[in-house]
N, C-alpha and C. Protein backbone atom coordinates (compact mmCIF):
# COMPACT_ATOMS: atom_id res chain seq x y z
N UNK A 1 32.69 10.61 29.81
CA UNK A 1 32.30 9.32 29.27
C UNK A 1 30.99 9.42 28.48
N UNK A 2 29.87 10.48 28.81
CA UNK A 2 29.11 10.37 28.11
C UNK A 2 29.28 11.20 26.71
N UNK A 3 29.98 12.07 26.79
CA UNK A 3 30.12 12.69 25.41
C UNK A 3 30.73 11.61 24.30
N UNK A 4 32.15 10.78 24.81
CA UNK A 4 32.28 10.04 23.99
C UNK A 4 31.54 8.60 23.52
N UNK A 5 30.57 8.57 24.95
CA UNK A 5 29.26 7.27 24.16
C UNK A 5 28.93 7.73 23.24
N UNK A 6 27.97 9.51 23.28
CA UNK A 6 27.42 9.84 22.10
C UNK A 6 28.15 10.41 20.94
N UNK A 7 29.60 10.11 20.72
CA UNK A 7 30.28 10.68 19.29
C UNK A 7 30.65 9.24 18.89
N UNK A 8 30.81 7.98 19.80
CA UNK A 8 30.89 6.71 19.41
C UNK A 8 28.89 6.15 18.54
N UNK A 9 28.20 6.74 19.28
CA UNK A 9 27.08 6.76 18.60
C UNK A 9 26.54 7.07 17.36
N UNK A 10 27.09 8.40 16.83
CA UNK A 10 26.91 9.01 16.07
C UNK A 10 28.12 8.68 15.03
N UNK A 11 28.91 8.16 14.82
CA UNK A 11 29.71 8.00 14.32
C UNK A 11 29.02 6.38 13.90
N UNK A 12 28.79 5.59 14.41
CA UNK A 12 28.15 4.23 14.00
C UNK A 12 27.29 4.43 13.15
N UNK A 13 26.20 5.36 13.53
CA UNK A 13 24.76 5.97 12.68
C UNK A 13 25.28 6.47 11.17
N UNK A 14 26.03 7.23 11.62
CA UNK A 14 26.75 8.00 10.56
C UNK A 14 27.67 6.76 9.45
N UNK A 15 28.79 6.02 10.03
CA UNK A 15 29.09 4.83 9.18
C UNK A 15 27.68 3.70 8.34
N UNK A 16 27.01 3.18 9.15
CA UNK A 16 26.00 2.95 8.60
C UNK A 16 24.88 3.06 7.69
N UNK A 17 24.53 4.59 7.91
CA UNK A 17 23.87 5.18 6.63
C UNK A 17 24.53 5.44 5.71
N UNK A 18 26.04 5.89 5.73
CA UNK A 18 26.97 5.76 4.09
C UNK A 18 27.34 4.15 3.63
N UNK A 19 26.87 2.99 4.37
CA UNK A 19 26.96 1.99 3.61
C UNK A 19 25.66 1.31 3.51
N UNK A 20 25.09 2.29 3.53
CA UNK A 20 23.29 2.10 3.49
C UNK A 20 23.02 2.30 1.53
N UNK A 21 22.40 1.21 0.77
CA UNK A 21 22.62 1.41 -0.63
C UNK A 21 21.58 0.13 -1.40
N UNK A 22 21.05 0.48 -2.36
CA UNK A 22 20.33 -0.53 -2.88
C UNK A 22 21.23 -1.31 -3.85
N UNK A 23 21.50 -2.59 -3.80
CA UNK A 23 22.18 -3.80 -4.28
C UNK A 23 21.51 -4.45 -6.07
N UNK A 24 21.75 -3.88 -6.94
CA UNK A 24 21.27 -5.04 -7.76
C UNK A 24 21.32 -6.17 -7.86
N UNK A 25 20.23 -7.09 -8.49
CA UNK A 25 19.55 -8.28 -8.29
C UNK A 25 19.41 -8.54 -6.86
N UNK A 26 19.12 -7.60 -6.33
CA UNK A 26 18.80 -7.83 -4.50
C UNK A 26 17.27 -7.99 -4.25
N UNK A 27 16.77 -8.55 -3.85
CA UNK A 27 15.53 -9.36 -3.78
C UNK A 27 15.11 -7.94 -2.00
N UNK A 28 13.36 -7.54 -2.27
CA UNK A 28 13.45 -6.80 -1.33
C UNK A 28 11.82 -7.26 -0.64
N UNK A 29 11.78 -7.52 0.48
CA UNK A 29 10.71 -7.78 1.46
C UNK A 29 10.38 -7.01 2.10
N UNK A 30 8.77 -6.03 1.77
CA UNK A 30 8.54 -4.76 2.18
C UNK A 30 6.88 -5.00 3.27
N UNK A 31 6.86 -4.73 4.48
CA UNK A 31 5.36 -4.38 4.92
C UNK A 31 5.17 -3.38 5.18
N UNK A 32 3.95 -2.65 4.21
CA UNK A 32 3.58 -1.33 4.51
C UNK A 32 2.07 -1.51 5.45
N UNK A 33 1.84 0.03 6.20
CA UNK A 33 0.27 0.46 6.50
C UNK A 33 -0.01 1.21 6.12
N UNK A 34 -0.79 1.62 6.27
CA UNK A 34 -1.28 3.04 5.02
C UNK A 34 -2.83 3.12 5.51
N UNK A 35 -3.35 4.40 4.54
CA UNK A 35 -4.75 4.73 4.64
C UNK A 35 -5.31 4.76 3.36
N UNK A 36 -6.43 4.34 3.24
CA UNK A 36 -6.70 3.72 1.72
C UNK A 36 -8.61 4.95 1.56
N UNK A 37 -8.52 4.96 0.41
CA UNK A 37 -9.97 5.83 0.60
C UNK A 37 -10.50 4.89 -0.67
N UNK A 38 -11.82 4.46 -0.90
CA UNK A 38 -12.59 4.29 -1.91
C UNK A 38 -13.57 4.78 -2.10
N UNK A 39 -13.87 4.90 -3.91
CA UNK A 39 -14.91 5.46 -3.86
C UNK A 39 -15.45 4.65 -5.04
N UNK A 40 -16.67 3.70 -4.78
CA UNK A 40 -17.34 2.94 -5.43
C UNK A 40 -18.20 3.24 -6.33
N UNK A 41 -18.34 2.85 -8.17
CA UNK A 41 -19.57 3.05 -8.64
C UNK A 41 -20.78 4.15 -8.02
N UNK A 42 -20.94 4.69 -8.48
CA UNK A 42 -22.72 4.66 -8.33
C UNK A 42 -23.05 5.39 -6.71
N UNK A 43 -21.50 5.93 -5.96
CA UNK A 43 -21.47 6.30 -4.78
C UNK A 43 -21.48 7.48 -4.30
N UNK A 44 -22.82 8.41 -3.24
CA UNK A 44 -22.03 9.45 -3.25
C UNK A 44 -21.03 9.62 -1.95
N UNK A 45 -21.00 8.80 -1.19
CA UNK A 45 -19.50 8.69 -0.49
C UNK A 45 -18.36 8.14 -0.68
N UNK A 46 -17.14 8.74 -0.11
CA UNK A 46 -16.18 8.21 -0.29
C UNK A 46 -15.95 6.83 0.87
N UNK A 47 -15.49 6.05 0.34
CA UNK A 47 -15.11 5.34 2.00
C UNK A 47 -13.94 5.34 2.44
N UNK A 48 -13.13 5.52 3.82
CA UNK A 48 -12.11 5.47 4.01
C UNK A 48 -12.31 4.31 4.80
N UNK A 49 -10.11 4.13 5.21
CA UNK A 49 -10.03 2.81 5.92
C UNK A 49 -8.42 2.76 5.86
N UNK A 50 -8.37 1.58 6.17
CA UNK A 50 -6.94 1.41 6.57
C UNK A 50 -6.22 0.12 5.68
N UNK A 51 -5.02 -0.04 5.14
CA UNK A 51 -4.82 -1.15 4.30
C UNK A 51 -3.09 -1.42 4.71
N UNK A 52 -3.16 -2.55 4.53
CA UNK A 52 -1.78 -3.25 5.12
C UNK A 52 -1.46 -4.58 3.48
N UNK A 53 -0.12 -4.81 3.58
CA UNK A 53 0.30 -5.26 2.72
C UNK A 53 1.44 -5.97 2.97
N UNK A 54 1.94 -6.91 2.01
CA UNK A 54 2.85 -7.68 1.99
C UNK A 54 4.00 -7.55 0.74
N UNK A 55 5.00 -7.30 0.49
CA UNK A 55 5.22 -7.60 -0.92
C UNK A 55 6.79 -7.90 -1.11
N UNK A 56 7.21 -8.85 -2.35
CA UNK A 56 8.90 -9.63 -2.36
C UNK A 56 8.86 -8.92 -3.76
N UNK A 57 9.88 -8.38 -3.95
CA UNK A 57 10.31 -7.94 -5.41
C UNK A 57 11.95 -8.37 -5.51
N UNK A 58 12.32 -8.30 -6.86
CA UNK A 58 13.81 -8.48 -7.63
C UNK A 58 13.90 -7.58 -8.37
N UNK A 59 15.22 -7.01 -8.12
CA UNK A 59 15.58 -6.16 -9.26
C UNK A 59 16.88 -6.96 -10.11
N UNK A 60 16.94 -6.13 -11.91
CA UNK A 60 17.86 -6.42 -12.15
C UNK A 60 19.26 -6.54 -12.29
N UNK A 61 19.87 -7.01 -13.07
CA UNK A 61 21.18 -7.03 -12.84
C UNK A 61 21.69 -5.61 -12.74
N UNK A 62 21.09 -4.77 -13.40
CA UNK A 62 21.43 -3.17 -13.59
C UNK A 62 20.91 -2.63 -12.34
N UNK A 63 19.97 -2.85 -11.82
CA UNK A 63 18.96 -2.39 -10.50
C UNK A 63 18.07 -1.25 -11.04
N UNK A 64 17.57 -1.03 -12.01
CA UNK A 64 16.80 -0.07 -12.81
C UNK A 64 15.64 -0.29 -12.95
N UNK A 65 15.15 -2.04 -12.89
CA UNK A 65 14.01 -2.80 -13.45
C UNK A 65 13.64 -3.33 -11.70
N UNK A 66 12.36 -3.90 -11.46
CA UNK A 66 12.21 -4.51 -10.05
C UNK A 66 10.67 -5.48 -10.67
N UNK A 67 10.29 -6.44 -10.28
CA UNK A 67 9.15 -6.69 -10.62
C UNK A 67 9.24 -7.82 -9.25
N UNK A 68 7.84 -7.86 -9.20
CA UNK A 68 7.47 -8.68 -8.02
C UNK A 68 6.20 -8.77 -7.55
N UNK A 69 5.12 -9.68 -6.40
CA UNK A 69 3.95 -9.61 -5.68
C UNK A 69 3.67 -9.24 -4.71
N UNK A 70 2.29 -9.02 -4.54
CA UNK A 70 1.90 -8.56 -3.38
C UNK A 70 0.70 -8.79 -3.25
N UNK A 71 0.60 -8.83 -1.42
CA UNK A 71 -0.60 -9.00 -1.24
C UNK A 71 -0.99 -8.45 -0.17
N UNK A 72 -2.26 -8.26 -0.20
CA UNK A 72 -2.93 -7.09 0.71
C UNK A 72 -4.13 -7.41 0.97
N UNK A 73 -4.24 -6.06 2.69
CA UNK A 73 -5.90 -6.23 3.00
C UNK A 73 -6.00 -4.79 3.56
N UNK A 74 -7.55 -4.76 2.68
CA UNK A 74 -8.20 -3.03 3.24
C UNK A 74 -9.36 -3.33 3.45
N UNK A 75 -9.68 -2.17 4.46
CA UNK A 75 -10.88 -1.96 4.46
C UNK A 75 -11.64 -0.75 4.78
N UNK A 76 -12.46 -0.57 4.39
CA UNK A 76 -12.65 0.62 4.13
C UNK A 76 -14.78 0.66 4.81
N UNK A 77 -15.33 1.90 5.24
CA UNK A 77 -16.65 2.01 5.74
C UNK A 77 -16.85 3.49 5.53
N UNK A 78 -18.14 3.67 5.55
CA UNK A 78 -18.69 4.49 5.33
C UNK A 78 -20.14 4.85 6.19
N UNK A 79 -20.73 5.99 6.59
CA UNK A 79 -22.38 6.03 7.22
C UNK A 79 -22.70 6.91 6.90
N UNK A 80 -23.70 6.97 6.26
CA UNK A 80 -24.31 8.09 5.75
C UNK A 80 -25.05 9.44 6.39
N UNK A 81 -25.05 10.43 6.28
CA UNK A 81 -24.74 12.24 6.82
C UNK A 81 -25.77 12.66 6.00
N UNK A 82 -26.46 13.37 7.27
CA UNK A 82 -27.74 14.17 6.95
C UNK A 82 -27.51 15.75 6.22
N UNK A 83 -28.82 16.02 5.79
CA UNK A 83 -28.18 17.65 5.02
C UNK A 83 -28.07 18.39 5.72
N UNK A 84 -28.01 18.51 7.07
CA UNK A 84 -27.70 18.96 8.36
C UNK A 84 -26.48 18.41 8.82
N UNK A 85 -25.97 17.79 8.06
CA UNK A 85 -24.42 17.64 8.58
C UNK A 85 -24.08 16.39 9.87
N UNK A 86 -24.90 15.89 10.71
CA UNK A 86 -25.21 14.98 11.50
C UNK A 86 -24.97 13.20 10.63
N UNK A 87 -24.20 12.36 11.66
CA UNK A 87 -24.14 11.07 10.90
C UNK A 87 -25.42 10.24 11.36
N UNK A 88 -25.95 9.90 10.73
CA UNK A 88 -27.28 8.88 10.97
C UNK A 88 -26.75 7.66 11.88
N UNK A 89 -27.03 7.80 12.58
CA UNK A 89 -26.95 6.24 13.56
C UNK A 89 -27.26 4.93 12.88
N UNK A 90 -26.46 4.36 12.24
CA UNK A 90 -26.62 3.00 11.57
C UNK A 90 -27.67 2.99 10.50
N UNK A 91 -28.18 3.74 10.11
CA UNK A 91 -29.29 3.64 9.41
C UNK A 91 -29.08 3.16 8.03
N UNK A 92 -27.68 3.80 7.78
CA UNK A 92 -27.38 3.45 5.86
C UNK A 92 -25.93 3.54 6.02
N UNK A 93 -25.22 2.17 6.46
CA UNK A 93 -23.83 2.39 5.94
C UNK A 93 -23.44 1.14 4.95
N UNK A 94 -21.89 1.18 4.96
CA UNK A 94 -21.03 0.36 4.20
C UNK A 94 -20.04 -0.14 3.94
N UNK A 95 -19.86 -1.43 4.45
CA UNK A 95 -18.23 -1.43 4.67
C UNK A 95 -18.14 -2.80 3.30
N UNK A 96 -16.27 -2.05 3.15
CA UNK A 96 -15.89 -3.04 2.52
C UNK A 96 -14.54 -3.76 2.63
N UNK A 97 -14.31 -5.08 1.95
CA UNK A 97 -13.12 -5.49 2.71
C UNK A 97 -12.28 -6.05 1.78
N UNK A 98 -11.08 -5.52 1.21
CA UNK A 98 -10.32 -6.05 0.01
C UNK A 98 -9.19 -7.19 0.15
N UNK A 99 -9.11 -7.78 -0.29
CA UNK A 99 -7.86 -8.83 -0.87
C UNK A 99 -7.43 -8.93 -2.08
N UNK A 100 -6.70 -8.05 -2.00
CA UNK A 100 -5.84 -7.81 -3.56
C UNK A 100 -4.82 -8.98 -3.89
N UNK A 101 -4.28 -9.27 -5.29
CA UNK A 101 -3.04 -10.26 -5.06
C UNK A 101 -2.60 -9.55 -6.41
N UNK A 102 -1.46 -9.28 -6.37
CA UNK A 102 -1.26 -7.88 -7.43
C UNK A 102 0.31 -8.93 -8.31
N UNK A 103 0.73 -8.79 -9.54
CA UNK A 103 1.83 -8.73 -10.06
C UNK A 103 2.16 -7.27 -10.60
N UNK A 104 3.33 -6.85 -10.37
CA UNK A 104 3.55 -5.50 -10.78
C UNK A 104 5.33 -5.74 -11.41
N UNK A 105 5.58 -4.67 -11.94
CA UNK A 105 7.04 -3.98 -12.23
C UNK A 105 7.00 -2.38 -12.15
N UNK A 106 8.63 -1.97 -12.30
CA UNK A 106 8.48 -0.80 -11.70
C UNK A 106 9.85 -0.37 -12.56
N UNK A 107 10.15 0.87 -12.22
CA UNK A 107 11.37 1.33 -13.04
C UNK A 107 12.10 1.96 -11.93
N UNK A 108 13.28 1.74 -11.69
CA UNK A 108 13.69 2.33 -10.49
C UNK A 108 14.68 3.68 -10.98
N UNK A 109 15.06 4.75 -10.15
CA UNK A 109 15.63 5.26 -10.67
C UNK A 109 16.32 6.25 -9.00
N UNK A 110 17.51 6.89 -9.49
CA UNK A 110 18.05 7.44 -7.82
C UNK A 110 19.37 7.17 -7.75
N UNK A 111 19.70 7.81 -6.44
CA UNK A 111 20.69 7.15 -6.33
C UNK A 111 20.44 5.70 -5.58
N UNK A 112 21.85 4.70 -5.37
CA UNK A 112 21.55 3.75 -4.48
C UNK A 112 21.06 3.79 -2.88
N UNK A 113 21.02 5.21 -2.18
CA UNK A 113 21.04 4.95 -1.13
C UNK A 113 19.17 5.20 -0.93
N UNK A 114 18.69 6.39 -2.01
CA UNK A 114 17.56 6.83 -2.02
C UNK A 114 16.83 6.33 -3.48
N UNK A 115 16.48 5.07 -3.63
CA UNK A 115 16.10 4.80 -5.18
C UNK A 115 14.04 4.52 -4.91
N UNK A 116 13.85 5.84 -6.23
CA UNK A 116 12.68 6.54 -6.10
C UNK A 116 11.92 5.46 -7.24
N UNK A 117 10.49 5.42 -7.33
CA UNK A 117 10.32 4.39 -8.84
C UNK A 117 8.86 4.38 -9.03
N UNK A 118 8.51 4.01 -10.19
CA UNK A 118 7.21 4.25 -10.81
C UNK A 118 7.15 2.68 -11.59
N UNK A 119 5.46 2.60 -11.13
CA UNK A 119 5.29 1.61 -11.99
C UNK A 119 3.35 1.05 -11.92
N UNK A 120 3.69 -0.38 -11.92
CA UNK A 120 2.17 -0.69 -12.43
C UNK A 120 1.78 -2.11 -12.40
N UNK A 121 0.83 -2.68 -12.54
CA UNK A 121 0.46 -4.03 -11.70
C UNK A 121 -1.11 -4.46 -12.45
N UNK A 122 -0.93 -5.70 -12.52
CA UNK A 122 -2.38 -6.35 -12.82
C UNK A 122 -2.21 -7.37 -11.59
N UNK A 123 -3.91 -7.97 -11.37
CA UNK A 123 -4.30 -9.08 -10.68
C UNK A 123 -5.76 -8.92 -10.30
N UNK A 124 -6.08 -10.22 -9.38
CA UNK A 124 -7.34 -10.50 -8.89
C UNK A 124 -7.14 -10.20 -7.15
N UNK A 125 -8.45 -10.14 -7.29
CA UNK A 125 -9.26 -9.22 -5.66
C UNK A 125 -10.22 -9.90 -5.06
N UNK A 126 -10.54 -10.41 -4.32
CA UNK A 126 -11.35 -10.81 -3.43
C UNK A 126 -12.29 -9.68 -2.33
N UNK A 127 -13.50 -9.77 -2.74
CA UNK A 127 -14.30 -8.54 -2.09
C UNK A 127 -15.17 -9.21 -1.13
N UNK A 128 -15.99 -8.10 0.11
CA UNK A 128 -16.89 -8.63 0.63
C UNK A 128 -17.04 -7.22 0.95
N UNK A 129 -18.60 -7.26 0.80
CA UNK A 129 -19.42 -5.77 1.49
C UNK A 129 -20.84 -6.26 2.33
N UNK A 130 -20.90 -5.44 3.03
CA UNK A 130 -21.73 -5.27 4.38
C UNK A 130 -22.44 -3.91 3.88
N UNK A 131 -23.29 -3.87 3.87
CA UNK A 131 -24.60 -2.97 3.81
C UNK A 131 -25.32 -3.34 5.11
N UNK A 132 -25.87 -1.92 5.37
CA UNK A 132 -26.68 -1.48 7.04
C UNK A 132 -28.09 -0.62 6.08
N UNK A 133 -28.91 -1.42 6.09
CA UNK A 133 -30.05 -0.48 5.07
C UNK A 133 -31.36 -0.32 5.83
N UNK A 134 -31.98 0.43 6.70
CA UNK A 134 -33.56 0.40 7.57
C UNK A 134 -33.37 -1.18 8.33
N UNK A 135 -32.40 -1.00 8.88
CA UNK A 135 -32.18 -2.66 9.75
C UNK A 135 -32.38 -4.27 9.90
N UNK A 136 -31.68 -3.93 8.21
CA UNK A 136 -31.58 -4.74 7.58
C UNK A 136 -30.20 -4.83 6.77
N UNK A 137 -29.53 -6.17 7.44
CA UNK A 137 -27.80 -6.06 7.12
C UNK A 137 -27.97 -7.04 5.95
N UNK A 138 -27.00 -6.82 4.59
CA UNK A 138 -27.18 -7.76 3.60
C UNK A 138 -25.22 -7.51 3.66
N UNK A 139 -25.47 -8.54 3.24
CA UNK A 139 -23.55 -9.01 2.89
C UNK A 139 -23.64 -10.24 1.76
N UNK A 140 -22.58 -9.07 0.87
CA UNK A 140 -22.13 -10.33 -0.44
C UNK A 140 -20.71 -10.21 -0.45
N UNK A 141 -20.40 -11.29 -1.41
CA UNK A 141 -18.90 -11.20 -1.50
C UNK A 141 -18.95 -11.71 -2.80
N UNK A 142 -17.65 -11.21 -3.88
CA UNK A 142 -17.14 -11.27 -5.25
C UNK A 142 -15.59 -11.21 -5.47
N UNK A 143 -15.57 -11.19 -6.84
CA UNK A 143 -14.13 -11.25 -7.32
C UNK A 143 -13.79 -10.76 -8.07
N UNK A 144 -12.73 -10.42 -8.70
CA UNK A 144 -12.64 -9.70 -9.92
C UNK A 144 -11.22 -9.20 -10.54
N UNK A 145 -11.10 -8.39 -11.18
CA UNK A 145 -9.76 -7.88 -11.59
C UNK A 145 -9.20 -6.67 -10.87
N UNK A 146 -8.09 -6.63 -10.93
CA UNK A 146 -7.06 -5.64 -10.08
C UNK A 146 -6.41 -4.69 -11.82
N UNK A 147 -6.31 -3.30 -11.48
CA UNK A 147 -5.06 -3.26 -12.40
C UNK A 147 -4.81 -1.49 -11.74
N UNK A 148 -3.72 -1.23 -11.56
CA UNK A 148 -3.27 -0.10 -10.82
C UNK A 148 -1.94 0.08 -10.95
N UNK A 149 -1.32 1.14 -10.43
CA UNK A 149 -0.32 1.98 -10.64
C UNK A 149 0.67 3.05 -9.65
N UNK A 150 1.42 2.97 -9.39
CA UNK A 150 2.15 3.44 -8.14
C UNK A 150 3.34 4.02 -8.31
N UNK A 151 3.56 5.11 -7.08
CA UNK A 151 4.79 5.67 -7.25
C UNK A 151 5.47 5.80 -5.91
N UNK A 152 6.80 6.15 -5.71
CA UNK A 152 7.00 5.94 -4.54
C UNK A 152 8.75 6.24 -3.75
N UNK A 153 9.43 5.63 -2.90
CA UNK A 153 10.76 5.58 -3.01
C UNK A 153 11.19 4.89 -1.91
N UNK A 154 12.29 3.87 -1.54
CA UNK A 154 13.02 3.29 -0.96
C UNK A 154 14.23 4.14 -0.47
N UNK A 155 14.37 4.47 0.89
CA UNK A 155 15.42 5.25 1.62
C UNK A 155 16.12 4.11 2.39
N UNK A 156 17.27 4.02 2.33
CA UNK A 156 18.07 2.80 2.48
C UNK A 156 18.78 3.07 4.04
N UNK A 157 18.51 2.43 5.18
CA UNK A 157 18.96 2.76 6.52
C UNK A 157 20.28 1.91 6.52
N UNK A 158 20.54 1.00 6.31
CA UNK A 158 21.61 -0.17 6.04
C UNK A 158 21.60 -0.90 5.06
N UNK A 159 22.27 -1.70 4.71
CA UNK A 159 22.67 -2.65 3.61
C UNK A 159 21.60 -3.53 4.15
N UNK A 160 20.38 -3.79 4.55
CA UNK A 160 19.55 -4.92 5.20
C UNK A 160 17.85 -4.09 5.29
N UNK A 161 17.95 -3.31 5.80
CA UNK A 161 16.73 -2.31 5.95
C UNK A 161 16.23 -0.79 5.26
N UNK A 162 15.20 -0.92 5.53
CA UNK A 162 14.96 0.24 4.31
C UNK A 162 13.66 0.92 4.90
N UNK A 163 13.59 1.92 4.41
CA UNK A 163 12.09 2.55 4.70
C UNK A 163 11.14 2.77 3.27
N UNK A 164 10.13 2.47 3.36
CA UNK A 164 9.36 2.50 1.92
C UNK A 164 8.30 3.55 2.16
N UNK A 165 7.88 4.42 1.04
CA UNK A 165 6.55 5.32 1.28
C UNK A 165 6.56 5.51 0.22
N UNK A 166 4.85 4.97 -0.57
CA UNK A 166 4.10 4.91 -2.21
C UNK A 166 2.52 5.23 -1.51
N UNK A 167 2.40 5.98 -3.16
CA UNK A 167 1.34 6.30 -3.43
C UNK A 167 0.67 5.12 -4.17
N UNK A 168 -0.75 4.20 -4.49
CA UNK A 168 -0.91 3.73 -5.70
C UNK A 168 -2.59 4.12 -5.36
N UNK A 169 -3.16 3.86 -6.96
CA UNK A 169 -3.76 4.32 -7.98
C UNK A 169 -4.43 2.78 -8.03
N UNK A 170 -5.60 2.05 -7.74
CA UNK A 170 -5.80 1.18 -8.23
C UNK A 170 -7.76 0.90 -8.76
N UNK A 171 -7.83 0.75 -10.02
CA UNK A 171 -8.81 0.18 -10.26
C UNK A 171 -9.44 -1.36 -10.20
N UNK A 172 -11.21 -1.32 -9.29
CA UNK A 172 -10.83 -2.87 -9.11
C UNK A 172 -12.62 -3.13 -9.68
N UNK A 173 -12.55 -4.47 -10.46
CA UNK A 173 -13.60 -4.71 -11.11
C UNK A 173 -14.22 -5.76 -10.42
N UNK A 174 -15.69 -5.95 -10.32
CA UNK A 174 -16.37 -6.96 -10.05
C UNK A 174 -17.70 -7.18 -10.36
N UNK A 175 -17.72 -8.53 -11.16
CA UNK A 175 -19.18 -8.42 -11.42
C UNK A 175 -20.42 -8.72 -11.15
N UNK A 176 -20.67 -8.46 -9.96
CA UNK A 176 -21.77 -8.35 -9.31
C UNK A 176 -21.80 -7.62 -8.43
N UNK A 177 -21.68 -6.56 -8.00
CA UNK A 177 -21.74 -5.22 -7.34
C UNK A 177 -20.62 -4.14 -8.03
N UNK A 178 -20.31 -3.06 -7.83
CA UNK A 178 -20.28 -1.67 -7.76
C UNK A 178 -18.51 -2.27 -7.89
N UNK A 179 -18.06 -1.46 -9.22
CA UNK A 179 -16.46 -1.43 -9.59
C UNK A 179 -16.45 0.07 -8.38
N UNK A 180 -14.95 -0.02 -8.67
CA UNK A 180 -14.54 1.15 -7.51
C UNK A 180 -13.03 0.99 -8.55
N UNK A 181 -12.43 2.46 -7.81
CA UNK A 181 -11.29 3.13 -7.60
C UNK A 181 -10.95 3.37 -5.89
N UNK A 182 -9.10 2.71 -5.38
CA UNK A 182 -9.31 3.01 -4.43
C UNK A 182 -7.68 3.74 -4.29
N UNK A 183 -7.48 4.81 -3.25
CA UNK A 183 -6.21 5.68 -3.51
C UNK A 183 -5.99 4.95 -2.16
N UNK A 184 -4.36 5.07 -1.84
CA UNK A 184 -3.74 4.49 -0.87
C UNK A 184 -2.14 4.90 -1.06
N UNK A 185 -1.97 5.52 0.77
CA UNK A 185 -1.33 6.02 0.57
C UNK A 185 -0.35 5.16 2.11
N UNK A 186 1.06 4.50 1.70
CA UNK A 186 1.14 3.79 2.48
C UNK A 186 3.03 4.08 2.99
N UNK A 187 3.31 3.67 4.15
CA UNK A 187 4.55 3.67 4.19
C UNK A 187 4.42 2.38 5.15
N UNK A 188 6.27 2.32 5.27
CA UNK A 188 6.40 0.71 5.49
C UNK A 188 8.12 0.80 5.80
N UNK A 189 8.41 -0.87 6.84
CA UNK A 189 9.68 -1.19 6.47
C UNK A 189 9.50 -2.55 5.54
N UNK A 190 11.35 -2.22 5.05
CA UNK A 190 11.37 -3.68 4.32
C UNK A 190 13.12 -3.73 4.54
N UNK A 191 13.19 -5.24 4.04
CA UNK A 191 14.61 -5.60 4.39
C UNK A 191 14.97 -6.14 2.87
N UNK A 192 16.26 -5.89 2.66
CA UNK A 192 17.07 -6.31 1.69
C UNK A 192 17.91 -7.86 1.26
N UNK A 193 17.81 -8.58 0.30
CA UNK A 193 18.25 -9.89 0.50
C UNK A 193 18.81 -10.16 -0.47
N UNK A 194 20.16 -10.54 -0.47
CA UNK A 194 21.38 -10.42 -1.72
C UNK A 194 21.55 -12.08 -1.92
């Protein structure tokens, strides 16, 4: 009995992933986590951190084209390291905390079950940074422009679910503190909606 639970098992898994396939004009709802690094203006550290996201896209009638939003939060810190290699106890750090709201498109390309894709995005960001300076905490917050670029691929578990893992590339402007570049590297599920 148990051999045939597990060939009734595997046989389900197995049916499932061959009708596992990306749908044109199928609308797709993805949350990724990821690890995000920035490195700000005028900085000689990098900051790392962690970034989570939201995002609904459509593809077209062909399923080649996808465009859609997203929205996200990172954050990212930093403490500054002696030339002895030692981290200074609070003395000089930096954290920062993003809210991206991105429009993007993308080009899809693959087969349907594994469709891989490149693309690119403008929008606005919502910032706030925390500085730790001789014990003395200053915090501002700004706004600014988004514009970045990503690559990535959708592995299709069922006609409903999916697994997502992208790279993106994003530059973010603000004018009143320190523009940055921040890399992020994220995977995620998302579900499919016809």
């Amino acid at each position: 009995m148990k051999h045939f639970s597990i060939i009734l098992l595997v046989l389900f898994i197995g049916f499932s992933l061959a009708q596992a396939q990306h749908k044109p004009e199928s609308g797709l709802l993805i949350f990724n986590v990821g690890f995000t690094e920035a490195s700000p203006e005028d900085s000689d550290n990098n900051l790392n951190g962690n970034t989570f996201s939201l995002s609904y896209e459509k593809s077209n009638y062909q399923g080649n084209l996808a465009g859609g939003v997203s929205i996200a939060y990172s954050t990212t810190s930093a403490d500054s390291i002696t030339a002895s290699g030692q981290e200074l106890q609070r003395l000089n750090s930096v954290s920062y905390e993003v809210l991206p709201i991105l429009l993007y498109g993308k080009v899809l390309f693959g087969s349907p079950k594994v469709k891989g894709f490149i693309g690119g995005g403008f929008g606005i960001q919502f910032s706030n940074v925390k500085s730790f300076l001789e014990n003395v905490q200053v915090e501002g917050s700004n706004s600014g422009f988004l514009v970045g670029g990503t690559a990535g691929l959708n592995f299709f578990l069922s006609e409903q679910i999916l697994l997502n893992a992208n790279y993106s590339l994003s530059y973010l402007g603000n004018s009143y503190y320190k523009d940055g570049m921040a890399h992020n590297i994220n995977l995620g599920l998302g579900f499919q909606f016809f």
